[in-house]
N, C-alpha and C. Protein backbone atom coordinates (compact mmCIF):
# COMPACT_ATOMS: atom_id res chain seq x y z
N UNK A 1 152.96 180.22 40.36
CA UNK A 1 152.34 180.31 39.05
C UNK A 1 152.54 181.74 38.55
N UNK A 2 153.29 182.05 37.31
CA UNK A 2 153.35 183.08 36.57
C UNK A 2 152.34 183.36 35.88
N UNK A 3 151.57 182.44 35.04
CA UNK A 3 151.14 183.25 33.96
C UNK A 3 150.29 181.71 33.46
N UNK A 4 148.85 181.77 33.03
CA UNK A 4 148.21 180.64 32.78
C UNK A 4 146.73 181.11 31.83
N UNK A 5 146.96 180.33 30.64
CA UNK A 5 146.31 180.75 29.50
C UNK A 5 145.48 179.83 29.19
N UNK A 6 144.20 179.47 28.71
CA UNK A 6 143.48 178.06 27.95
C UNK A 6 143.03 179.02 26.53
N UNK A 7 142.83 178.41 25.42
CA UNK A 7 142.20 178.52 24.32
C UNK A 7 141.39 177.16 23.87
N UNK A 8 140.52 177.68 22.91
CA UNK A 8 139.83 176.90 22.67
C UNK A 8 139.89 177.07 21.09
N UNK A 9 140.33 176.29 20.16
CA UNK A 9 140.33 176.54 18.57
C UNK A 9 139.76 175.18 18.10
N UNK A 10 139.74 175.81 16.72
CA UNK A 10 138.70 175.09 15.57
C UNK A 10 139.47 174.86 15.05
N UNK A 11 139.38 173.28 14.39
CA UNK A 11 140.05 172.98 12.98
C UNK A 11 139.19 172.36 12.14
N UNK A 12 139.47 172.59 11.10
CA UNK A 12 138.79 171.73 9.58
C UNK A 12 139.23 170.81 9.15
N UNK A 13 139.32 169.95 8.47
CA UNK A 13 139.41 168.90 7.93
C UNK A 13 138.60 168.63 6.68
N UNK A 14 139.29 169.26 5.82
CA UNK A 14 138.29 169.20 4.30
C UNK A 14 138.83 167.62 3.75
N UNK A 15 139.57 166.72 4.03
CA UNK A 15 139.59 165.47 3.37
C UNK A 15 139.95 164.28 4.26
N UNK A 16 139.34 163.02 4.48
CA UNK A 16 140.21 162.28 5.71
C UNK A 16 141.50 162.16 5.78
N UNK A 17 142.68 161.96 4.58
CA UNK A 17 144.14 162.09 4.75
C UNK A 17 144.59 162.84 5.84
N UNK A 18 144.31 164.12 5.91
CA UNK A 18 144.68 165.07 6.67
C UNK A 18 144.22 164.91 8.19
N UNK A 19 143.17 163.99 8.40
CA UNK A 19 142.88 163.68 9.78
C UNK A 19 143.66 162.85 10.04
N UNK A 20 143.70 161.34 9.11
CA UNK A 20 145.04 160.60 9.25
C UNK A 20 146.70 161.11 9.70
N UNK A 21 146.58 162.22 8.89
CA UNK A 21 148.23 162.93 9.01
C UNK A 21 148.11 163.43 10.36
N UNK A 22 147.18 164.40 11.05
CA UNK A 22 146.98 164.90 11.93
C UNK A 22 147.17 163.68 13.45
N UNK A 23 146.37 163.01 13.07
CA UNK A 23 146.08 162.01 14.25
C UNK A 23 147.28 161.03 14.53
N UNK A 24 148.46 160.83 13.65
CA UNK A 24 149.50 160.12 13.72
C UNK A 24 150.72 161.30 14.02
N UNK A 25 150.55 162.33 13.99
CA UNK A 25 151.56 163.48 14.48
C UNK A 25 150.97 164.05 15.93
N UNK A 26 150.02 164.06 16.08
CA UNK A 26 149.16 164.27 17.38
C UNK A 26 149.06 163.52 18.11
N UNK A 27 150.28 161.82 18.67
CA UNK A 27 149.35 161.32 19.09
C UNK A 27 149.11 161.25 20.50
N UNK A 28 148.50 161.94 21.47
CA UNK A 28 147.92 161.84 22.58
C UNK A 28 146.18 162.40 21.86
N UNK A 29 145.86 162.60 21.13
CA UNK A 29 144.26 162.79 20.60
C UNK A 29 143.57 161.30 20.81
N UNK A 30 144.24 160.38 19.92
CA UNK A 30 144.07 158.49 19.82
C UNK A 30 144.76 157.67 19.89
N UNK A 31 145.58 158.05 21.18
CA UNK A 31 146.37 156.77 21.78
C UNK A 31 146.65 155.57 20.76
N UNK A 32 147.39 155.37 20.44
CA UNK A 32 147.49 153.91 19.49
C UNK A 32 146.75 153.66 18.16
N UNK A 33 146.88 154.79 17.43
CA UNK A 33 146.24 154.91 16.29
C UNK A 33 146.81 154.78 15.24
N UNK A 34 145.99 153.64 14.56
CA UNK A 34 146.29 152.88 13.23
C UNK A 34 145.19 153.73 11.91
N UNK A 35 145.29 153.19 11.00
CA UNK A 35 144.75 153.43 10.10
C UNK A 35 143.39 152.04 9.61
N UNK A 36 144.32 150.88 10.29
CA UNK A 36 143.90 149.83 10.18
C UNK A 36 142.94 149.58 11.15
N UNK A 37 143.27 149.71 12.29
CA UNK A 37 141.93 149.87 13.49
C UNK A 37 140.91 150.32 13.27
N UNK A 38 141.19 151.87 12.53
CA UNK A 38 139.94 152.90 12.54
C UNK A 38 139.41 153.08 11.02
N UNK A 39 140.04 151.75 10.15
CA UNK A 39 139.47 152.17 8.51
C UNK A 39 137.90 152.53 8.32
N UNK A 40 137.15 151.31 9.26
CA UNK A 40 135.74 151.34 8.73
C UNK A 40 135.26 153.21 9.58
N UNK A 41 135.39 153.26 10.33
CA UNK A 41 134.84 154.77 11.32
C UNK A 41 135.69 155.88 9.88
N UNK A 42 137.41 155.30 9.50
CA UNK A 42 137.70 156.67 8.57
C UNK A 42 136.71 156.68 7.20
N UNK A 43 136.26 155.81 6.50
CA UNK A 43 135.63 155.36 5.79
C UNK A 43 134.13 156.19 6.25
N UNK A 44 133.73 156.13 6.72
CA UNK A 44 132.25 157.27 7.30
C UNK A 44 132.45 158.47 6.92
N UNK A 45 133.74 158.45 8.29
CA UNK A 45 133.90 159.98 7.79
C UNK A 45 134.23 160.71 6.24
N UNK A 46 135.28 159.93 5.71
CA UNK A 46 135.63 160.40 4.20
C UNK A 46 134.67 160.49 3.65
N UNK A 47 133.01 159.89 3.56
CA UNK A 47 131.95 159.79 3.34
C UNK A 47 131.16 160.93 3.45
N UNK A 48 131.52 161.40 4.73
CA UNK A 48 130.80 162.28 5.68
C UNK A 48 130.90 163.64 4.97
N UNK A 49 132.49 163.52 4.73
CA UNK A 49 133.35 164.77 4.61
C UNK A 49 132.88 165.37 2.75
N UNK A 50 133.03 164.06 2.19
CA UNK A 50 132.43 164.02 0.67
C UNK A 50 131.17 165.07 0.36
N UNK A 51 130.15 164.30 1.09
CA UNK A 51 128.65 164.58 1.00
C UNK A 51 128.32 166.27 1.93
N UNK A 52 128.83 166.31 2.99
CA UNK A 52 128.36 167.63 3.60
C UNK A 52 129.53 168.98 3.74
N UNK A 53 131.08 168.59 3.44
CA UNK A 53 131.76 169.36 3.55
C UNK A 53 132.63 168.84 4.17
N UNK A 54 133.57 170.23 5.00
CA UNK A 54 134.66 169.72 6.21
C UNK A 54 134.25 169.25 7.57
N UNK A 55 135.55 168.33 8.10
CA UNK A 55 134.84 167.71 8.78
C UNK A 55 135.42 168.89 10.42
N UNK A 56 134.83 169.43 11.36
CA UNK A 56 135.12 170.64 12.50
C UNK A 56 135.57 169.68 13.77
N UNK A 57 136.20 169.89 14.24
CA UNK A 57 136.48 169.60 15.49
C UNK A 57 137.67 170.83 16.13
N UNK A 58 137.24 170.79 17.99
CA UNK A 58 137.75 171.72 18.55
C UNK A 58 138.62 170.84 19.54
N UNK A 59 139.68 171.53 20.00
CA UNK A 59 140.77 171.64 20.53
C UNK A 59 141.13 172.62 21.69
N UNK A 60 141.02 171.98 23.31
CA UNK A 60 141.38 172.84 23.92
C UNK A 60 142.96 172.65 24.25
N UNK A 61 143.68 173.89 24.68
CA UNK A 61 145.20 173.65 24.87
C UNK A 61 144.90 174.47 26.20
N UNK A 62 146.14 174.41 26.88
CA UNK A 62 146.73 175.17 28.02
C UNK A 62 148.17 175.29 28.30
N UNK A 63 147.94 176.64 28.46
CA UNK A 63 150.05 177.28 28.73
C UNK A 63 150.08 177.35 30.28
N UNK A 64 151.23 176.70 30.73
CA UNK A 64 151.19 177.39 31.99
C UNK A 64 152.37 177.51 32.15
N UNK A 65 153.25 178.52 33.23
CA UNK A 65 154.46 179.34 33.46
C UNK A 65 154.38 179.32 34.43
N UNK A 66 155.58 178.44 35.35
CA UNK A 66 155.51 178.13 36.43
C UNK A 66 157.00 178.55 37.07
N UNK A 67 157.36 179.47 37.94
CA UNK A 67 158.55 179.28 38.76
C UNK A 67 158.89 178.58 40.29
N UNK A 68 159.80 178.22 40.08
CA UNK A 68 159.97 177.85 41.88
C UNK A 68 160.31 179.24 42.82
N UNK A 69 160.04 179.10 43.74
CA UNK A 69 160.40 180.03 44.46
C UNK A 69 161.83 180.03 44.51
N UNK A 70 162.09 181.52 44.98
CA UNK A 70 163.81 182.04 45.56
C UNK A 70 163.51 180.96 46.79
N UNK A 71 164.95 180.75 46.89
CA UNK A 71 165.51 179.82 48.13
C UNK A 71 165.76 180.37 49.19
């Protein structure tokens, strides 16, 4: 092991589209994600997002840098 990093970041989501866009370019977040599956839950949220603001969710990642050993 070279070198091994975690972060932890914030994202916003000021409209549901953009969670849609997000969640279909992302997808290991919701495995098998439709629009159609999750209308009534996106439907809350667009609701959600309307009435109180953006919608926050966090994101952990990890780097890791790995060599094999000399032979």
């Amino acid at each position: 092991m070279v070198d091994l990093r975690t972060e932890r970041l914030r994202m916003e989501f000021h409209d549901v589209g953009a969670v849609v866009w997000f969640l279909r370019k992302v997808i290991w977040i919701v495995p098998g994600f439709t629009v159609e599956a999750h209308l009534s839950r996106l439907r809350d949220l667009d609701a959600l997002i309307r009435a109180e603001g953006p919608f926050v969710a966090h994101s952990a990642r990890t780097l890791i840098e790995a060599r094999r050993p000399a032979a």
